[in-house]
Every structure is written in structure tokens, then in C-alpha cells.
C-alpha atoms as a PDB file:
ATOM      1  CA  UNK A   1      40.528 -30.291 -29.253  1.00  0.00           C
ATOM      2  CA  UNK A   2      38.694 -27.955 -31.465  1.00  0.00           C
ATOM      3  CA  UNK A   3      39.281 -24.550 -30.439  1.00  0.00           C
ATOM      4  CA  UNK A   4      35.764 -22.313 -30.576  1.00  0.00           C
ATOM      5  CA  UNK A   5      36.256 -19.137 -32.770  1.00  0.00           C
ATOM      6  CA  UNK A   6      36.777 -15.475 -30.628  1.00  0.00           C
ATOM      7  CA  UNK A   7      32.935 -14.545 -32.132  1.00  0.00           C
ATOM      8  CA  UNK A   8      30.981 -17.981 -30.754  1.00  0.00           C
ATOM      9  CA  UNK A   9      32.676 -17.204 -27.223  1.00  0.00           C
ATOM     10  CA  UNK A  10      31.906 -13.514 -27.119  1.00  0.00           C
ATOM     11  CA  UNK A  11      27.848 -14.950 -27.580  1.00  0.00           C
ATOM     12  CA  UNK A  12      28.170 -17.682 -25.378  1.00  0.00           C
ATOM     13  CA  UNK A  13      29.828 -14.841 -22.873  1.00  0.00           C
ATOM     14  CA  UNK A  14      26.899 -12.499 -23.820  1.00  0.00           C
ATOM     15  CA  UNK A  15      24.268 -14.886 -23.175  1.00  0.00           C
ATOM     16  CA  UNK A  16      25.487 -15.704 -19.414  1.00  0.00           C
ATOM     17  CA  UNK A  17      25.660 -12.205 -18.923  1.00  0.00           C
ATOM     18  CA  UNK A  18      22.074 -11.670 -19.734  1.00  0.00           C
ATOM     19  CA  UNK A  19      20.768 -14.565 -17.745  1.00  0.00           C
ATOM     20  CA  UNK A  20      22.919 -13.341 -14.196  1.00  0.00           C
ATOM     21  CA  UNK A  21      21.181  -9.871 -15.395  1.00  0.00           C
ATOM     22  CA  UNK A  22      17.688 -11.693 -15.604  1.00  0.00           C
ATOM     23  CA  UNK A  23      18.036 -13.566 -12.441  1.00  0.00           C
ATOM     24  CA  UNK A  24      19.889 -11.130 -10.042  1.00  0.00           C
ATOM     25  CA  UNK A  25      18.452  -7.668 -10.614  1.00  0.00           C
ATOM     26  CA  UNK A  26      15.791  -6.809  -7.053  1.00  0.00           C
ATOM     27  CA  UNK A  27      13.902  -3.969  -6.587  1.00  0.00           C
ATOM     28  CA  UNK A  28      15.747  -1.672  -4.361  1.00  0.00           C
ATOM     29  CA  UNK A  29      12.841   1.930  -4.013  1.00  0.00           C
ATOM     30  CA  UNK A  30      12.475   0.453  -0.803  1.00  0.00           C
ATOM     31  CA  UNK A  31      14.303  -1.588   2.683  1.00  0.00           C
ATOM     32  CA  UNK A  32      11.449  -3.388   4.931  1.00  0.00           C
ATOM     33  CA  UNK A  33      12.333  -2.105   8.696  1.00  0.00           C
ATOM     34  CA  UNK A  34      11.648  -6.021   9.655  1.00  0.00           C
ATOM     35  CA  UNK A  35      13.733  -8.512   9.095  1.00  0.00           C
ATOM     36  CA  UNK A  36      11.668 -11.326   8.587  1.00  0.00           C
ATOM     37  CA  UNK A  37      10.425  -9.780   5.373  1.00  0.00           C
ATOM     38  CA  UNK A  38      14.149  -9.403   3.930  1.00  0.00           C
ATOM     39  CA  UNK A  39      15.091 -13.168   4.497  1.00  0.00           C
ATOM     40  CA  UNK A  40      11.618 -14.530   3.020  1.00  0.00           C
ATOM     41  CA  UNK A  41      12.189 -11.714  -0.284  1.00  0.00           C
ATOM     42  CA  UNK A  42      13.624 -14.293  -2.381  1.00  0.00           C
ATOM     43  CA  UNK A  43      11.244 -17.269  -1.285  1.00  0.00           C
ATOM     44  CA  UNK A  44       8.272 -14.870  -2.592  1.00  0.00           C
ATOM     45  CA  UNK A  45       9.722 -14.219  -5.690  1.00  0.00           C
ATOM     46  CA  UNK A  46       9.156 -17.390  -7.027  1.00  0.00           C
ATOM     47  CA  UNK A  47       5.918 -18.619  -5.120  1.00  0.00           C
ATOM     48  CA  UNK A  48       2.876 -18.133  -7.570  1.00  0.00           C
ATOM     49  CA  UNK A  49       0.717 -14.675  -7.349  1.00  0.00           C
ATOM     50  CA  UNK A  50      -2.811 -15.104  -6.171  1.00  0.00           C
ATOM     51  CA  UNK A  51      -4.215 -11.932  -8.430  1.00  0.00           C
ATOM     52  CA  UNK A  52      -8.054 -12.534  -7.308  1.00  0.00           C
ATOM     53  CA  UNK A  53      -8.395 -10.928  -4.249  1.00  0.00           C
ATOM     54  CA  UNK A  54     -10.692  -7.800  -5.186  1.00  0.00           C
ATOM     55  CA  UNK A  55      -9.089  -4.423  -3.976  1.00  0.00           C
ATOM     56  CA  UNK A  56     -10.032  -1.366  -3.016  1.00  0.00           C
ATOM     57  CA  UNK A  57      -8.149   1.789  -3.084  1.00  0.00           C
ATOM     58  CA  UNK A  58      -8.994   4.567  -0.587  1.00  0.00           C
ATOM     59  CA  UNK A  59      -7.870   8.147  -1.399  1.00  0.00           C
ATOM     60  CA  UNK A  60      -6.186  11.091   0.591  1.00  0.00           C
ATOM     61  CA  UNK A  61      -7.603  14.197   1.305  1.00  0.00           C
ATOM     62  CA  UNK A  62      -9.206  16.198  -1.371  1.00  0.00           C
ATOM     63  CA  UNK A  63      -8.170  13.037  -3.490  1.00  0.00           C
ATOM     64  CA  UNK A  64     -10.681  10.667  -5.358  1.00  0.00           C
ATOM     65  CA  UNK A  65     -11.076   7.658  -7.722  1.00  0.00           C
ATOM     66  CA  UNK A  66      -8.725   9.379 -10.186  1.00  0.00           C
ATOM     67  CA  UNK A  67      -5.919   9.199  -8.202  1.00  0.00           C
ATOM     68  CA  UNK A  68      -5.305   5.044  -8.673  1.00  0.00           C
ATOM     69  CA  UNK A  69      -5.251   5.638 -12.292  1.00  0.00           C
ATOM     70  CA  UNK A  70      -1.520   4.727 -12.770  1.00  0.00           C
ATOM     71  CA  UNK A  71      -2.395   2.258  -9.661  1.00  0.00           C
ATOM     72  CA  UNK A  72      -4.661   0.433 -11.759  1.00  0.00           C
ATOM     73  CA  UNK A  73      -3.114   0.068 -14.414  1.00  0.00           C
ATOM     74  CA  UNK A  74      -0.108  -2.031 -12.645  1.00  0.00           C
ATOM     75  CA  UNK A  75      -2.170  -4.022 -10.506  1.00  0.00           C
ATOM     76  CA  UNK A  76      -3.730  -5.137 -14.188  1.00  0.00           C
ATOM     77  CA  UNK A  77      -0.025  -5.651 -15.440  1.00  0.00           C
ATOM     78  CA  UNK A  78       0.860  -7.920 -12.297  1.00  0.00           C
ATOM     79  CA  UNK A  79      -2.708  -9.881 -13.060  1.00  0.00           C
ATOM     80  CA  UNK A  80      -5.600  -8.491 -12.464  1.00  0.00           C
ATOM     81  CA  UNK A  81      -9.076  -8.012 -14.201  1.00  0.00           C
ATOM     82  CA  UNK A  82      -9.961  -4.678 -14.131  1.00  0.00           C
ATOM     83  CA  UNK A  83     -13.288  -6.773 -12.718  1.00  0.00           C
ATOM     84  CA  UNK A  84     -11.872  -6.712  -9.432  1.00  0.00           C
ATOM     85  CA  UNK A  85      -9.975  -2.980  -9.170  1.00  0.00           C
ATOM     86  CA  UNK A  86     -12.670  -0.895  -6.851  1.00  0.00           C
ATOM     87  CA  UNK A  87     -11.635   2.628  -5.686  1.00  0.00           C
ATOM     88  CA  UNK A  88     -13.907   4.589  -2.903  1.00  0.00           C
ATOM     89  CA  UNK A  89     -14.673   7.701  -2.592  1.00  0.00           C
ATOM     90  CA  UNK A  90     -15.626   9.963   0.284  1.00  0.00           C
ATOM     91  CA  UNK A  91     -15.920  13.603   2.008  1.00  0.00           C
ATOM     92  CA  UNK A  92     -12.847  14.948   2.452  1.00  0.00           C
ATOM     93  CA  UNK A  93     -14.575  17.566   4.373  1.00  0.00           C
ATOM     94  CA  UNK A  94     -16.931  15.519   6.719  1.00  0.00           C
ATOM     95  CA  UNK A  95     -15.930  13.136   9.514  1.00  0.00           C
ATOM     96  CA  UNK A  96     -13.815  10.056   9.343  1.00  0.00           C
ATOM     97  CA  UNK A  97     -16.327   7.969  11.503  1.00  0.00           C
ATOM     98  CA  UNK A  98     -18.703   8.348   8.802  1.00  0.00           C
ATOM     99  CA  UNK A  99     -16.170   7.865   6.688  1.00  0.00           C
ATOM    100  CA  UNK A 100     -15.394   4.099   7.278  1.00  0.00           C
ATOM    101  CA  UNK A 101     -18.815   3.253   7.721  1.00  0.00           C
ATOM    102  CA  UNK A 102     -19.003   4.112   4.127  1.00  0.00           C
ATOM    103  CA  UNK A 103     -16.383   2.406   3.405  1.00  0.00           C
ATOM    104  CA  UNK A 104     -17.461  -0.508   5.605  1.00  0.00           C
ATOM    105  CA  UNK A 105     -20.684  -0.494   3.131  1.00  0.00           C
ATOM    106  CA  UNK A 106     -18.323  -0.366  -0.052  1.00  0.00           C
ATOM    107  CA  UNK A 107     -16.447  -3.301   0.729  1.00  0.00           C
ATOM    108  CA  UNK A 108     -19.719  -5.194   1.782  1.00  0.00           C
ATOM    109  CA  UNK A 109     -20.781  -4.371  -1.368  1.00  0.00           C
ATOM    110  CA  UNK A 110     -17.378  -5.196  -3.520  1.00  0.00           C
ATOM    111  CA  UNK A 111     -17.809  -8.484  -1.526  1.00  0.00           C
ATOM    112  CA  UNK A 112     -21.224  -9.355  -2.602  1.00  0.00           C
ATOM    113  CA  UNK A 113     -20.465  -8.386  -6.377  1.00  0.00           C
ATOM    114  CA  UNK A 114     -17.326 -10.236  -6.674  1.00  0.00           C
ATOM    115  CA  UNK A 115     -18.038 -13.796  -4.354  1.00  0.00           C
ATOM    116  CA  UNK A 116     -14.919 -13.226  -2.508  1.00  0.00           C
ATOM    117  CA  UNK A 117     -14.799 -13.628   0.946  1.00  0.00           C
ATOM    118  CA  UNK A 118     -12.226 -10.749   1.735  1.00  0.00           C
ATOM    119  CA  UNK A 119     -10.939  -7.466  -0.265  1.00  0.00           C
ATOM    120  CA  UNK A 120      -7.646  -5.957  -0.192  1.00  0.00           C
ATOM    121  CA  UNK A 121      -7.792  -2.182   0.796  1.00  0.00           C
ATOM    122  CA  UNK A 122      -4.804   0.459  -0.458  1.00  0.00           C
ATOM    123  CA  UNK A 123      -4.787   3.058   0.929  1.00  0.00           C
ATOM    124  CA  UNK A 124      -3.084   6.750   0.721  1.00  0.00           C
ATOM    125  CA  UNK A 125      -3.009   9.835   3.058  1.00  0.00           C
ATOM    126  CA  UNK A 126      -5.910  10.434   5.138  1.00  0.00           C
ATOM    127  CA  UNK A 127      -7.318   7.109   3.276  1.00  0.00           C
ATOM    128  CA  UNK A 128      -5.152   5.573   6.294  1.00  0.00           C
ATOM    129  CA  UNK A 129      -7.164   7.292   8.918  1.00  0.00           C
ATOM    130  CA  UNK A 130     -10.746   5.934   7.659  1.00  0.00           C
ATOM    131  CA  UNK A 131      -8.749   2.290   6.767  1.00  0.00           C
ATOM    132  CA  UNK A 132      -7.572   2.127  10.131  1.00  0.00           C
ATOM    133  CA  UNK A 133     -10.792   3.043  11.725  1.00  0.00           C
ATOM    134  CA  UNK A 134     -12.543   0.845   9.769  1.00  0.00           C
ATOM    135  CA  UNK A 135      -9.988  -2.207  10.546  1.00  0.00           C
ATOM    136  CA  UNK A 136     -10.010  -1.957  14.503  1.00  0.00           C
ATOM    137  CA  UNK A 137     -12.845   0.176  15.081  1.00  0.00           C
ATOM    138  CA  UNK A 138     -15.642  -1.407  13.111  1.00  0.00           C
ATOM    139  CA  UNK A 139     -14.117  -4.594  13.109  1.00  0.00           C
ATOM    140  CA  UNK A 140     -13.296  -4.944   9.076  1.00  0.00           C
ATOM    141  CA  UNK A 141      -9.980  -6.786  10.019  1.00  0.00           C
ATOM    142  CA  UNK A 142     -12.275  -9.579   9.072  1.00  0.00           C
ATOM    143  CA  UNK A 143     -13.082  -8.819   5.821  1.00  0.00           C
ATOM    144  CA  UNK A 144      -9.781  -7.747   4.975  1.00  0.00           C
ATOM    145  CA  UNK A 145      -6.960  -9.682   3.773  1.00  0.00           C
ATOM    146  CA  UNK A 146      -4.009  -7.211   2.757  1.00  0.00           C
ATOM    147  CA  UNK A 147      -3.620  -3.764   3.985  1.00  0.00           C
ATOM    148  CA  UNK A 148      -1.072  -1.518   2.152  1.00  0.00           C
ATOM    149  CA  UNK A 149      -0.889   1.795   3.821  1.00  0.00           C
ATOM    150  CA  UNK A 150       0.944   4.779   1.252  1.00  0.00           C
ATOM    151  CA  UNK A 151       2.072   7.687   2.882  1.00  0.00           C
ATOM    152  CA  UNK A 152      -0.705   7.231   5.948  1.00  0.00           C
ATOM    153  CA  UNK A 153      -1.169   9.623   7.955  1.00  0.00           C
ATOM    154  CA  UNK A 154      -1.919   7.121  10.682  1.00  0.00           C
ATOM    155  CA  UNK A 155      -0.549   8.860  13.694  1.00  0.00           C
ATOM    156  CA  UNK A 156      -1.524  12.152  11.898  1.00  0.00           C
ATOM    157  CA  UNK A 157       0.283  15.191  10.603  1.00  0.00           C
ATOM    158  CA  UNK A 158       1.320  18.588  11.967  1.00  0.00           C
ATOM    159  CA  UNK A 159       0.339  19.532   8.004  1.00  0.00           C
ATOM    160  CA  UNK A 160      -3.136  19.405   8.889  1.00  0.00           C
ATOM    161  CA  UNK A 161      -3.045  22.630  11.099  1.00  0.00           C
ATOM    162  CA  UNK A 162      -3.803  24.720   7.678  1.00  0.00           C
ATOM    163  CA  UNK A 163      -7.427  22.971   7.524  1.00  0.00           C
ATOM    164  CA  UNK A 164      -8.111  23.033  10.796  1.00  0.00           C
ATOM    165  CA  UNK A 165     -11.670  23.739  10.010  1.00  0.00           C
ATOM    166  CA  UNK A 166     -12.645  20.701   8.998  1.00  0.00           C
ATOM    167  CA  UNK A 167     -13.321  17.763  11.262  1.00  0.00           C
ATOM    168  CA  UNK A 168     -11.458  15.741   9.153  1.00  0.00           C
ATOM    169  CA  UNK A 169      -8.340  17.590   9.503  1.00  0.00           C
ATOM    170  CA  UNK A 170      -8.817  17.779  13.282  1.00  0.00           C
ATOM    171  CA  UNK A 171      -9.407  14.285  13.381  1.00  0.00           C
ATOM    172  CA  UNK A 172      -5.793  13.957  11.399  1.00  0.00           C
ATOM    173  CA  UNK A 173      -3.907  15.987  13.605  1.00  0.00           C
ATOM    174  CA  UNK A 174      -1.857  14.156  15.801  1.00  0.00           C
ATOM    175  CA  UNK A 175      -2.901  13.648  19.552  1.00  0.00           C
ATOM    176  CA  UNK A 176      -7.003  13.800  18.502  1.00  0.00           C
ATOM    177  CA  UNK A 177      -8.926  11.423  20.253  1.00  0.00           C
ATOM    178  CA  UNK A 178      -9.663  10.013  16.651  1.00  0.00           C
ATOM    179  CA  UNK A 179      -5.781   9.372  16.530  1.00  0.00           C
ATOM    180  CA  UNK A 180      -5.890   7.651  19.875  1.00  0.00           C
ATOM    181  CA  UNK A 181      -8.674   5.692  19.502  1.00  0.00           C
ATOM    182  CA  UNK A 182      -7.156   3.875  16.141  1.00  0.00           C
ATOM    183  CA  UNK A 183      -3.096   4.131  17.473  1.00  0.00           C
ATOM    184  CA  UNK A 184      -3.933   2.258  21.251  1.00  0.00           C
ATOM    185  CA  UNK A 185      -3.196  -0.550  21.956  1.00  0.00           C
ATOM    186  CA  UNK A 186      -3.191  -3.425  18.717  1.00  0.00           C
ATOM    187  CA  UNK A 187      -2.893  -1.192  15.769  1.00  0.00           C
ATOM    188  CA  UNK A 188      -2.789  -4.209  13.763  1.00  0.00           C
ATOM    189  CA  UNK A 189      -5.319  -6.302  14.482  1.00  0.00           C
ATOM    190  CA  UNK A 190      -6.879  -9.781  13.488  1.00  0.00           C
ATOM    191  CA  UNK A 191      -5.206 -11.693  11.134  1.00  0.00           C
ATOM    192  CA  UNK A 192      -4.563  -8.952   8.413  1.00  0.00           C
ATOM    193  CA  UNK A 193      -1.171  -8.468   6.822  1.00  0.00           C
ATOM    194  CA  UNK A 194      -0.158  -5.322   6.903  1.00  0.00           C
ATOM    195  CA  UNK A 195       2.306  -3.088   5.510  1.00  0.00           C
ATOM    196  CA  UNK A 196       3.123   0.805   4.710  1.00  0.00           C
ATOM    197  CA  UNK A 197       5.623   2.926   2.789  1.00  0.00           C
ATOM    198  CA  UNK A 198       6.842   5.972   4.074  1.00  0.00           C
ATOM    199  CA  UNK A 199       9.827   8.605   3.095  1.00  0.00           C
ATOM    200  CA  UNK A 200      11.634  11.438   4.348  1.00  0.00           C
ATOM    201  CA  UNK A 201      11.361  13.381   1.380  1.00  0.00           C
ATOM    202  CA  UNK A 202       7.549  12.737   1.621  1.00  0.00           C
ATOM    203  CA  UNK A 203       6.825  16.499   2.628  1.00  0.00           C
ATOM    204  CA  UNK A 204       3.225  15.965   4.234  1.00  0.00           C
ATOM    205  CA  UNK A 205       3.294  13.204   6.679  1.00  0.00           C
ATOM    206  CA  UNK A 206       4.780  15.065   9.763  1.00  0.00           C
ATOM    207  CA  UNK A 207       6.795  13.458  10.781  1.00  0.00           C
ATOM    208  CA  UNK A 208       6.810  11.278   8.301  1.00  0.00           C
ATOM    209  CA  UNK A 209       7.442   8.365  10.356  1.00  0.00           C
ATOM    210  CA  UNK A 210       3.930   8.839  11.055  1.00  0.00           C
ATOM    211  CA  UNK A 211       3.111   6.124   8.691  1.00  0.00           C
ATOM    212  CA  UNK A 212       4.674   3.099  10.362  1.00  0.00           C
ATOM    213  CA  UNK A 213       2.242   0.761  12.337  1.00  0.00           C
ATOM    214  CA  UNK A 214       3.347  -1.550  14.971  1.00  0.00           C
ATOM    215  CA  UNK A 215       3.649  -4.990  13.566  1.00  0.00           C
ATOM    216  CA  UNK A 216       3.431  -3.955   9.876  1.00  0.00           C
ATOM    217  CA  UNK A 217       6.101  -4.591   7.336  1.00  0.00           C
ATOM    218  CA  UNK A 218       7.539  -0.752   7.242  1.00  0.00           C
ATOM    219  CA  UNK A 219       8.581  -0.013   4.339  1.00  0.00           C
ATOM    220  CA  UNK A 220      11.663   3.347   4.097  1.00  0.00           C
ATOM    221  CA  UNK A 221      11.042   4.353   0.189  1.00  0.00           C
ATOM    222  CA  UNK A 222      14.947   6.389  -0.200  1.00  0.00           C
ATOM    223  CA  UNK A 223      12.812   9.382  -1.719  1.00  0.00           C
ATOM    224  CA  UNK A 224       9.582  10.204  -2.588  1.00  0.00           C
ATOM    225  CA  UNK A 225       6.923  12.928  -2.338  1.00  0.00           C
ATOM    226  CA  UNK A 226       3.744  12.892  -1.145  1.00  0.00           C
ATOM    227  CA  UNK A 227       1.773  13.088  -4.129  1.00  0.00           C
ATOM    228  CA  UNK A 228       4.651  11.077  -5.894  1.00  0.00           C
ATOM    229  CA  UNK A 229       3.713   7.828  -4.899  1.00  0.00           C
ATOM    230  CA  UNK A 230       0.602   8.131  -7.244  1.00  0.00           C
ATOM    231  CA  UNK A 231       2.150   7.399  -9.898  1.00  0.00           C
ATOM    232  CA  UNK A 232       5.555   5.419  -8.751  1.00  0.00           C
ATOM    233  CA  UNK A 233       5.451   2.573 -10.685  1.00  0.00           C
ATOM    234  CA  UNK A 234       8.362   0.894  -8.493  1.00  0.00           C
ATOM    235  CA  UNK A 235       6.535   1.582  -5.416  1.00  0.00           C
ATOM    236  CA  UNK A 236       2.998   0.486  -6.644  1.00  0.00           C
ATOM    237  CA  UNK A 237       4.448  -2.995  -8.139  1.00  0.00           C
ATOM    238  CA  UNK A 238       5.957  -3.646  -4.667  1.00  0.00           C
ATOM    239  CA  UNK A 239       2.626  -3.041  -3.177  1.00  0.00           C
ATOM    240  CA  UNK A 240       0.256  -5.652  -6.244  1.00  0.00           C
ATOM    241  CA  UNK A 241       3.339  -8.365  -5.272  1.00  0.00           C
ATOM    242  CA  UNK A 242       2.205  -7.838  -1.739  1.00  0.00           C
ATOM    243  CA  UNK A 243      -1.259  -7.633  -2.028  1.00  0.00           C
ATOM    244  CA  UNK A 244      -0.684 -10.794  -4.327  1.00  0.00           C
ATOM    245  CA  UNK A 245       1.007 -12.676  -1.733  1.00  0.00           C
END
């Protein structure tokens, strides 16, 4: 038999190398807290992305439209037209019931622009406050197909005590009746899918557990800041393969 020279077997060596490399590597920024969501990982990475759901992003406090720059741009890398990217802005300062009525008018709005029948909302921060209201409260469950919640503080924060003077904060501190009115009883409702990322090293969210949701897919990012997730490119393509799913 014709023996293969030491140089063609080193390529052919190289080449399976590169294709286990290809095929193996997974994302690892984060570990879902439920298992269902681990053992159907490797079924969704080969089902085909549906990229044209509209989404909206929702800022944090002080935050606005600037924020999803970086957000943006990989939700246009994973598919989509910067035709259906939408971010919403509101008062920081004001009151979180107005808050998701505005944003209940927004995603009307997005809706009636775009033909689709439902939006995906992102949200970060005290976006996860007027989200959440705006999901059980107002009833937008309906009109919402994806929820991805980034650092939420949806049970509040112990961080908002230094802005106390704003109903806004009060409303994000945690035992308000605005905190109890979105955290009783299904606090994720209709048939939404819903998921968050929180961290330990996230430095705002007190406790940063505060995030999770009962019956979300929880996501425990290993470490990230607060303001870090902005522009976490790991984190946010998890999130667009979600949204996309």
C-alpha cells in the first residue's frame, strides 16, 4: 500500500482538528438555572432563526436609546434589519405606571408600523420594572412574544435607597406595593417566553438574584457588571438566539 507522506497527514490531521473546533466550541458566559433549557441547547442550535420579530429595547434608569447601541448592532449580525430594532424611551424620574402605558403605546405603535402581530421587548434595569408592569398589569403578555430581562431589577434593589426621591426609585425598592403588585402571584404570565441574566458581580441589583422570575429561563452570567452587559457581546448574542427562537 502506498504510504501517505508525514506533510499530507499533518493537513489531513489539521483539517479534523479544525472541524471538532468548528462543531464543538458552546458559549459558556452563562448556565440556565432550568434544566429543560440545557438538554434542548443543542436541538436549538441547529433549528433555523426566525429574525422578524420586531424588538424593542427598554432602558434602565437614567439610561436611554443610546444604551442598545452595541445591542443593535448584534441583533443586525444574528439577522436583523435595522427596520425592525425599536428602543423606548421614558422618565427616569416620573412613575413606572405611566411608564408602561407609554410603553404599551410604543409597542402598539411598532406593531402597526411593522405588520407584526407581536414584538419582542429587552429589557435592562429598571426597564424590567415598566416591562413587567406592562406584561401582567396592562395585559401586554399578548402582544409580546420574547421577554429577555438584563440585570432587572424585578424584585427591586436596596441600591435605590440613594434616589429615594423619586417615585421611580421608590417604586424599585424592594417590598413597594409597585413590587408586589408585578412579583404576586404569576410573574410570568400568558404565553410569553421568558428569560433573564443576572450576576453576582453585577453590583446594582441587590441582591442580585433579584432578577430571576418564576418560570423564566434564569440565566447565572459567571461575572458581569451592571453597566457591563451593555456592551457584552457574549451575553447580547445569547439573548438575539433567544429572541430568535
Amino acid at each position: 500500500m502506498r504510504r501517505r507522506s508525514p506533510r499530507r497527514l499533518l493537513g489531513v490531521l489539521a483539517a479534523v482538528t479544525a472541524a471538532f473546533t468548528l462543531f464543538g466550541s458552546t458559549s459558556a458566559a452563562g448556565a440556565a438555572d432550568r434544566a429543560p433549557a440545557a438538554r434542548t441547547a443543542s436541538v436549538a442550535a441547529v433549528t433555523p432563526l426566525s429574525t422578524s420579530t420586531p424588538v424593542v429595547f427598554v432602558h434602565g434608569y437614567t439610561g436611554n436609546a443610546s444604551n442598545w447601541v452595541t445591542a443593535m448592532s448584534v441583533f443586525q449580525l444574528n439577522g436583523w434589519s435595522s427596520s425592525k430594532l425599536f428602543a423606548y424611551e421614558y422618565n427616569s424620574y416620573g412613575n413606572n405606571v405611566t411608564n408602561a402605558q407609554g410603553l404599551a403605546a410604543f409597542v402598539n405603535n411598532v406593531k402597526a408600523r411593522t405588520g407584526a402581530s407581536k414584538v419582542a421587548i429587552v429589557n435592562h434595569s429598571m426597564g424590567g420594572l415598566v416591562s413587567q408592569y406592562y406584561l401582567k398589569v396592562l395585559g401586554g403578555n399578548t402582544s409580546v412574544s420574547h421577554l429577555a430581562s438584563i440585570a432587572g431589577a424585578n424584585h427591586g434593589t436596596t441600591f435605590a435607597s440613594a434616589c429615594l426621591i423619586y417615585t421611580t426609585c421608590q417604586q424599585m425598592y424592594p417590598g413597594s406595593s409597585f413590587i408586589s403588585q408585578i412579583s404576586s402571584g404569576d410573574e410570568t404570565p400568558g404565553d410569553t417566553k421568558y428569560a433573564t441574566w443576572y450576576s453576582a458581580c453585577d453590583g446594582i441589583i441587590l441582591p442580585y438574584t433579584s432578577t430571576r422570575l418564576s418560570g423564566a429561563t434564569n440565566n447565572n452570567v459567571l461575572c458581569q457588571t451592571h453597566i457591563g452587559y451593555l456592551a457584552d457581546t457574549l451575553v447580547l448574542g445569547q439573548i438575539a438566539r433567544f429572541v430568535a427562537s
